[in-house]
Every structure is written in C-alpha cells, then in structure tokens.
Protein backbone atom coordinates (compact mmCIF):
# COMPACT_ATOMS: atom_id res chain seq x y z
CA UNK A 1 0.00 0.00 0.00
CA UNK A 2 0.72 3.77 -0.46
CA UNK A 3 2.01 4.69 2.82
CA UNK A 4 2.06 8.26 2.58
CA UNK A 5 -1.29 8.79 4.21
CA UNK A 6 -0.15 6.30 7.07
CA UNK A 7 3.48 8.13 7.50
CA UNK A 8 1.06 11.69 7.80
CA UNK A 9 -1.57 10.23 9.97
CA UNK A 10 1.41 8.98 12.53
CA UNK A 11 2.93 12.30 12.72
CA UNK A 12 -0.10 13.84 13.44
CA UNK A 13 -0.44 11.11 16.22
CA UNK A 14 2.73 11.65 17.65
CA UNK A 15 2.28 15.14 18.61
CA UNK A 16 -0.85 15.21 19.39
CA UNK A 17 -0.07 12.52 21.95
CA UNK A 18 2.98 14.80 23.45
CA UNK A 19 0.91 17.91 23.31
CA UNK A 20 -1.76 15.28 25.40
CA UNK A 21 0.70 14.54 27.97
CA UNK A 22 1.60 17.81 28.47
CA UNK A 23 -1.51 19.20 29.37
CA UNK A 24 -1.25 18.11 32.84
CA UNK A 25 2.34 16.67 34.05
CA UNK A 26 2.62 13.52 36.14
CA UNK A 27 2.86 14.65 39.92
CA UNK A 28 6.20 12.96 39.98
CA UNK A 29 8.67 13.31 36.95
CA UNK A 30 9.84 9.85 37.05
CA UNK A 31 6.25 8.14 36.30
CA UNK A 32 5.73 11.14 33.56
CA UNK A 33 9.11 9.86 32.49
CA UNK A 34 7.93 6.17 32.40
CA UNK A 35 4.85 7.17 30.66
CA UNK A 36 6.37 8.82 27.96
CA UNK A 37 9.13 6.12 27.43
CA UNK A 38 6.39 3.73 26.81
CA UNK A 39 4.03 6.33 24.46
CA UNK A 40 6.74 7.59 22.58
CA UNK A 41 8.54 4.57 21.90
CA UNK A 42 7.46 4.09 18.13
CA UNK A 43 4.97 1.66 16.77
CA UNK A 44 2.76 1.55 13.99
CA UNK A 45 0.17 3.73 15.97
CA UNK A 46 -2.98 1.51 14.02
CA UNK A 47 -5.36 2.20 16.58
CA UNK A 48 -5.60 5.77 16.71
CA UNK A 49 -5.40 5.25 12.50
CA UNK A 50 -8.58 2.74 12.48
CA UNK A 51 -10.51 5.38 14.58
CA UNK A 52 -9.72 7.77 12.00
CA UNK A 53 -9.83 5.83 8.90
CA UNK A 54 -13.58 4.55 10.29
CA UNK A 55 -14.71 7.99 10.69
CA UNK A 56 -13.36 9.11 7.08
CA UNK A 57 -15.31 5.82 6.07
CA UNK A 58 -18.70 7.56 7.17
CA UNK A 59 -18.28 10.49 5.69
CA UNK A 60 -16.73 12.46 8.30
CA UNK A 61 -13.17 14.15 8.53
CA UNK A 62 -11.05 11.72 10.45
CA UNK A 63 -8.20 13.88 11.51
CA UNK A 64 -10.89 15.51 13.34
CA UNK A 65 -11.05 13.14 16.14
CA UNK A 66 -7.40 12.73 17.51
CA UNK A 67 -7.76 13.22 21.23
CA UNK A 68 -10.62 10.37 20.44
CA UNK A 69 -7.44 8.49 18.40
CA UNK A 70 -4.55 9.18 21.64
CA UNK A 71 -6.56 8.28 24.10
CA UNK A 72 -6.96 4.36 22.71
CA UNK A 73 -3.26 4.62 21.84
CA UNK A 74 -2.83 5.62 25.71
CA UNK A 75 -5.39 2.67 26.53
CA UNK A 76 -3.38 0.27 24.26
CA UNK A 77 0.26 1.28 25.76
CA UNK A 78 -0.72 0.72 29.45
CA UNK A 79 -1.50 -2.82 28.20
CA UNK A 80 1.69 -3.21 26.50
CA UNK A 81 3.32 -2.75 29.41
CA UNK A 82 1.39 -4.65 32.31
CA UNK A 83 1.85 -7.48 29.09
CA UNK A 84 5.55 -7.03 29.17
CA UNK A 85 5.60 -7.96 33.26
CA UNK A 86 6.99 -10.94 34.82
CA UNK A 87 3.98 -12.24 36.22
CA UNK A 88 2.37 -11.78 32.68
CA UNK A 89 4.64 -12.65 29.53
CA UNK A 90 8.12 -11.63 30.80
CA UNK A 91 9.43 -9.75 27.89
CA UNK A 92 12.75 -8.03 27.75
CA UNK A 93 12.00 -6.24 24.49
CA UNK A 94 8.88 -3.80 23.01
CA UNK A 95 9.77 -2.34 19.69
CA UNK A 96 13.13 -3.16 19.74
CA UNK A 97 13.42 -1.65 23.29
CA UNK A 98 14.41 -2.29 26.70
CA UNK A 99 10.58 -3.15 28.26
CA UNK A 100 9.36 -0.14 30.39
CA UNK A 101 9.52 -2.55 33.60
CA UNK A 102 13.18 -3.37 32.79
CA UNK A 103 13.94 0.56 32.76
CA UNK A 104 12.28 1.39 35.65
CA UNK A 105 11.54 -1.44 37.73
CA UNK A 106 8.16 -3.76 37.82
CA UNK A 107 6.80 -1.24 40.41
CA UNK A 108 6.78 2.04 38.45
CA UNK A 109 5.60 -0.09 35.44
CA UNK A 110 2.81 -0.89 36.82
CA UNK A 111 2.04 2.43 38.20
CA UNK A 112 2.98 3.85 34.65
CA UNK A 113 0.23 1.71 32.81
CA UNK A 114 -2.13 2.42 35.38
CA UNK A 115 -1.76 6.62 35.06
CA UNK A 116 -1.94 5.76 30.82
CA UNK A 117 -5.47 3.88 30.91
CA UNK A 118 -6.84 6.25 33.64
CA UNK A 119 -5.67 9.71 31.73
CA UNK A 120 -6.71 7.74 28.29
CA UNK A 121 -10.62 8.61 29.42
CA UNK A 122 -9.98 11.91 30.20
CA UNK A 123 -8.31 13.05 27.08
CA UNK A 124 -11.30 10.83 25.04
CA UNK A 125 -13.85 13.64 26.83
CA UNK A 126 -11.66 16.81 25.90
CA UNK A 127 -12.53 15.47 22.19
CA UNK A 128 -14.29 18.67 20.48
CA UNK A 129 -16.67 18.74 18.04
CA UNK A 130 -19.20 15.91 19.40
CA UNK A 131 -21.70 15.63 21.63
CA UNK A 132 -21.73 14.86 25.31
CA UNK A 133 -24.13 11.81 24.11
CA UNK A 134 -21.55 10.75 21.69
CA UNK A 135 -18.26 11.06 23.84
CA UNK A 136 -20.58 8.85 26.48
CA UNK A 137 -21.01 6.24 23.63
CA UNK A 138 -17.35 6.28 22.49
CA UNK A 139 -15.80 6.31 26.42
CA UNK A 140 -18.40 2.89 26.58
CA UNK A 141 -16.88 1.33 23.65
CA UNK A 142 -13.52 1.66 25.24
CA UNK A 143 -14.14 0.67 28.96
CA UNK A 144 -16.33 -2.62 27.73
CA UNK A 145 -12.84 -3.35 25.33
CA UNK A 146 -10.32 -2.23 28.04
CA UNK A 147 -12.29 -4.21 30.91
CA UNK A 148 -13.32 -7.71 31.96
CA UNK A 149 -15.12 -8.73 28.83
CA UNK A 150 -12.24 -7.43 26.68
CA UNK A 151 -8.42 -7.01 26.76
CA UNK A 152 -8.38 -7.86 30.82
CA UNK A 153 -10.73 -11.01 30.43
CA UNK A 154 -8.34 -12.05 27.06
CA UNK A 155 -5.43 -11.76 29.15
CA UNK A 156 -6.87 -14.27 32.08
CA UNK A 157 -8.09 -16.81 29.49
CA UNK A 158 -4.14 -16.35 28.15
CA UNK A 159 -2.82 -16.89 31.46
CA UNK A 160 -4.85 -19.85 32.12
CA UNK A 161 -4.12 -21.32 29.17
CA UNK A 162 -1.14 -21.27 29.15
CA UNK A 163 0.70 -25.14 29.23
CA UNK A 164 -2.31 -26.46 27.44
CA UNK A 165 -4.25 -27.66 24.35
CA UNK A 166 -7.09 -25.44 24.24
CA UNK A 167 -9.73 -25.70 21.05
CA UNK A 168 -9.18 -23.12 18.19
CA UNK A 169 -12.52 -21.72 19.47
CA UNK A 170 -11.47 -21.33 22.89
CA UNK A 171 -8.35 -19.70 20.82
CA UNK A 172 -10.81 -17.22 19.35
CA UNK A 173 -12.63 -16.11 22.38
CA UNK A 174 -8.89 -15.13 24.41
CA UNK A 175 -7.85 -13.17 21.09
CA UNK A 176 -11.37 -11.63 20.73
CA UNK A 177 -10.83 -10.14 24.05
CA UNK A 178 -6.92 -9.60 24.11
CA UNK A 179 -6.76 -8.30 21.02
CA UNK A 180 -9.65 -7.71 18.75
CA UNK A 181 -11.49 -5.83 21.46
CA UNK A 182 -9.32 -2.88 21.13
CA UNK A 183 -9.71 -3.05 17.00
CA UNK A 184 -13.36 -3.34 17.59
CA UNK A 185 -13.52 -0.04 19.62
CA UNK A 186 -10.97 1.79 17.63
CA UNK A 187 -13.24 1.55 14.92
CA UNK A 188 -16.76 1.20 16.04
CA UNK A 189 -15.34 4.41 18.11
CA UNK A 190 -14.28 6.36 14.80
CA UNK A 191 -17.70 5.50 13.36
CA UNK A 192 -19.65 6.91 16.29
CA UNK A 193 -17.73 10.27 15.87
CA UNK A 194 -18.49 10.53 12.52
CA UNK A 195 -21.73 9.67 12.68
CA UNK A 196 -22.46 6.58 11.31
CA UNK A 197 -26.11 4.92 11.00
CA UNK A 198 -27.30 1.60 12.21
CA UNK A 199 -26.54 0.19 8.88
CA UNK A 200 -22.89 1.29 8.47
CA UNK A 201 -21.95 0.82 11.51
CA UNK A 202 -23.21 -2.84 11.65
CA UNK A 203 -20.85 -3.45 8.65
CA UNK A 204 -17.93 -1.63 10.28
CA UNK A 205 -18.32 -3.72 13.29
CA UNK A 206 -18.13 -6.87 11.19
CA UNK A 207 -15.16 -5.75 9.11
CA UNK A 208 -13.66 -5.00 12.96
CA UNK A 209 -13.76 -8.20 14.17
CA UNK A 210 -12.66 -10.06 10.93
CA UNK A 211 -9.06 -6.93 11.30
CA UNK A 212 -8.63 -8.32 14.72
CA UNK A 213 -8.87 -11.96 13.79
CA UNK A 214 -6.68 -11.26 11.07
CA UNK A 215 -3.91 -9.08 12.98
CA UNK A 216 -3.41 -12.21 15.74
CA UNK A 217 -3.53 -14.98 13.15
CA UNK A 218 -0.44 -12.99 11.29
CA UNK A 219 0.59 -12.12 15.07
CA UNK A 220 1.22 -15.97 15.19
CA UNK A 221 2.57 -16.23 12.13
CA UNK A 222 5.07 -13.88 12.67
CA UNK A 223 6.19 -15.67 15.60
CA UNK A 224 7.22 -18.51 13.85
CA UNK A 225 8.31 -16.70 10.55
CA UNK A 226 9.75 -13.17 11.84
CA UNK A 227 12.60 -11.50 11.48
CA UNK A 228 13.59 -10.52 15.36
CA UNK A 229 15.01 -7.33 13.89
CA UNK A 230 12.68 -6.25 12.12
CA UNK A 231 10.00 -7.11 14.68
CA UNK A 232 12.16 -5.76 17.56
CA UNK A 233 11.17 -8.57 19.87
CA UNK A 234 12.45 -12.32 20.50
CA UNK A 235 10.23 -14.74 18.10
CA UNK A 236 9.45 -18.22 19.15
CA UNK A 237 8.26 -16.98 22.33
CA UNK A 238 4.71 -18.46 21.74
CA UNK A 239 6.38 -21.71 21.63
CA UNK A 240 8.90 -21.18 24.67
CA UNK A 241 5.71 -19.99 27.17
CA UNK A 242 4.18 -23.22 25.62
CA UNK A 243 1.06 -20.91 23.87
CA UNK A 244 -1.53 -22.54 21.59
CA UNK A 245 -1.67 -20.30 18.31
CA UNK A 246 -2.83 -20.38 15.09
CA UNK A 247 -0.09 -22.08 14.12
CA UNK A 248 -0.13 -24.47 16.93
CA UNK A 249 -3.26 -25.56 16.62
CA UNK A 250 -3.41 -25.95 12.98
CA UNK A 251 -0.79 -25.71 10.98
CA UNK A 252 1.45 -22.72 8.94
CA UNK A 253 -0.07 -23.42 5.71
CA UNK A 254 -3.43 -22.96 7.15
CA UNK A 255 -3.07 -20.14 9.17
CA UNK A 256 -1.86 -18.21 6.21
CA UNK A 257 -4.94 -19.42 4.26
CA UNK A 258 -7.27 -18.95 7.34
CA UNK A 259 -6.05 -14.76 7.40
CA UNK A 260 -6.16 -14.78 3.53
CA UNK A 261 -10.14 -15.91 4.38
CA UNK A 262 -10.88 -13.75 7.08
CA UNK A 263 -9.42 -10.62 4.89
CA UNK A 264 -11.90 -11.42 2.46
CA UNK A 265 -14.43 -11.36 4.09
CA UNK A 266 -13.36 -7.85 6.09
CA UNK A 267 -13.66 -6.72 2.30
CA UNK A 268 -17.11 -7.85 1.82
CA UNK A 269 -18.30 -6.36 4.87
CA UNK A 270 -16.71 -2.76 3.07
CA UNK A 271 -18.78 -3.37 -0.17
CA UNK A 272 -21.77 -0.92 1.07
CA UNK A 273 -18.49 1.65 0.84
CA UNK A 274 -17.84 3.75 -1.53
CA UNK A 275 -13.80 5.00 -1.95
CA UNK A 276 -13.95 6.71 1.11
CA UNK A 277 -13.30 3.21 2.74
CA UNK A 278 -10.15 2.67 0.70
CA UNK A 279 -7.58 3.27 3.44
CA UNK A 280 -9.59 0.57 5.68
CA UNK A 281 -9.20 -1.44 2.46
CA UNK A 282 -6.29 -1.37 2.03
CA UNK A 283 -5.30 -1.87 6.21
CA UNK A 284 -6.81 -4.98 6.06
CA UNK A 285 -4.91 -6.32 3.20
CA UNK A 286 -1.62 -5.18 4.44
CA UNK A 287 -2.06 -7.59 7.05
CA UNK A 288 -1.24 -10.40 4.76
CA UNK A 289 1.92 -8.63 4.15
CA UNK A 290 3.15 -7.44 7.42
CA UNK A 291 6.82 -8.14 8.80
CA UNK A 292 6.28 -6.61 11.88
C-alpha cells in the first residue's frame, strides 16, 4: 500500500499525543518519564489510524477526532506494558526496546500503565466537536474493550491457558478479548464520531472483528516466521511460554490461508463503501503482508 497517508496520519499522532501529555504533568517526573518512554517509543500507531480511517469511512473528517485516536493509543500502551511484566509474559523487548519494567523497575511499570489507561478517558472527553451523548457512547466502547469482557478477560483466558491444548474456538474467544477488542472499539469508536447509521456501523463492526482476527492470526505467524530485527522482539516466544496459536493448533499453511479468508471477508463487509473506505481497504490487506 501507499504509505504516505499512514506516514502523515502517525505524525499527526505523535504530537498530538505529546501535546496530550503535556496538558497536565505527572505529579512525579519519574512516572511522567515512564509514561512517555512507553508512548513515545514508536509503533505503527494503528489504533488511533482505524478510529480515523472509520470515521473518514462515514463520511466524516477523520483527523478531526485525535484526542478520540490518543486516548486508545494511551489505553493500548498501558497494556503493552502490564503485558511485558513478569507475572504476565516476561518480555525483555517492546519495539526493539528495553521493556518499560526493565527501565524502571516492575513497580513504576505498573504504576505507569495504570496513570496511561486512567488519563486515556480523560483526554477521550476533551474530544471537540461531538456531543456529550456521543463522547458517552465512544468512552463505553472503550471501557467494555479495556475491561473484563475485553483485553483484561483475554489476558486471564491467556494466562490460564497457558501449558495447554485449548480448542481453536477457545483460541478465538482469548484473542477476541486480548486483542480484537481494542480493534473493535478503535473503529466502532471512529464510526460513532463521525456519525455513522445503524446500517454502516453494523458493517464496520463486522469488518472490525474479521481486522482483529486477522492481525493475531499474522501475530502468530510472525512468531514462527519473523525477522527478530525487524519485529524488535524475541520470536518463538509463543512456543517457549508453551502458547496454543494459530499455528499451533493448525498448521502454517493454514493459518496463512485462514487470514487470507478472514481478509476477504473484512472486504465484503466494506462493499456498502464507496472510496472513502479505501484506506480501511487497504489496512486490512496489508495484514497479509506485514513483517512486523
């Protein structure tokens, strides 16, 4: 794909985050200091582009909506980080860097992920331009994804899981939560602000989940596959923590052809679209290309 759009959409991202952070410093410099090691350490920065790219999809002006777009990036870091912890999956390495809890102890991690998901919901409600009733909707979609029946619940079934066989359905319920729950509300999110109908945003929610189910199954593949440089963490370590995958559970050759399916049909739910769904488009197809 044309990156150009995605290289302008980042930097737009990236200080809008800084100029978020600002706006109120940490109490102590050395958590604002952990914070911002973690938020400003790179990344691809997808979320914050699927709320956009959703909203641009319904009509609406995507760039718009960015405190909307930092605060799920905010949301999505503070997860990155309680991942990275010893008592979770014990990663030395995020993005080719030194994991916040390795920098400044598991302690201030923690605290650090904490301040990001709690100041995530109060930059979502300095979003302009909407409605009190639609910043209510859009803080909802978050909290249900961050919470117990999303990334949090994921995580458990992960944990649990972990040293065992578990069904490929049971496999798809921990990554609907883990993962796809923060796709879901990136974009359901996006299509909210712009103000998307019933009908749209039925189809937006479909061509959500079938992203999400697509990012982890190339997630797995990539952990077999991967270049470690280029994906700036160890692979293999779904095999060394004894994780079923994709992979795992069914074989290389058909977890490739299982994402090649599941893009296709985030496609067909885009077919009500005219070309202002192209970037979401072409997202989803990228996935069958990604290296990192």
């Amino acid at each position: 794909m044309d990156k150009t759009q995605w290289n302008e959409r980042i930097k737009l991202v990236e200080a809008a985050l800084l100029e978020e952070l600002g706006v109120e410093s940490a109490l102590v410099p050395e958590l604002a200091d952990s914070m911002r090691y973690s938020l400003m350490a790179g990344g691809k920065r997808l979320r914050p582009i699927l709320v956009m790219a959703a909203a641009d999809a319904v009509g609406a002006r995507g760039t718009d909506f960015l405190q909307a777009a930092c605060g799920i990036e905010m949301i999505h870091t503070y997860s990155l980080i309680h991942d990275d912890l010893p008592a979770m999956d014990n990663d030395d390495y995020r993005r080719g860097k030194l994991t916040n809890h390795k920098v400044y102890g598991e302690a201030l991690a923690i605290l650090a992920g904490d301040a990001l998901l709690t100041q995530a919901f109060e930059v979502i409600l300095r979003q302009q331009g909407v409605s009190a009733e639609v910043l209510v909707q859009v803080v909802r979609e978050m909290s249900v994804a961050a919470g117990p029946n999303g990334m949090v619940g994921g995580q458990v079934i992960d944990m649990l899981s972990e040293g065992k066989k578990i069904s490929l359905e049971e496999l798809r319920r921990m990554h609907m939560g883990k993962t796809g729950a923060l796709f879901r509300a990136a974009i359901r999110s996006g299509a909210i602000l712009g103000g998307a109908d019933a009908v749209r945003l039925e189809a937006l929610t479909t061509y959500a989940d079938c992203f999400g189910l697509a990012f982890q199954i190339t997630d797995d593949i990539l952990d077999v596959v991967g270049d470690e440089a280029v994906i700036g963490k160890p692979v293999g370590s779904d095999e060394r923590n004894d994780k079923s995958t994709y992979v795992t559970l069914t074989s290389l050759e058909k977890a490739r052809e299982l994402a090649a399916e599941t893009v296709a049909k985030a496609l067909k739910a885009l077919e009500p679209f005219g070309r202002e769904a192209d970037f979401l488009r072409e997202l989803v197809q990228m996935l069958l290309e990604r290296n990192k």
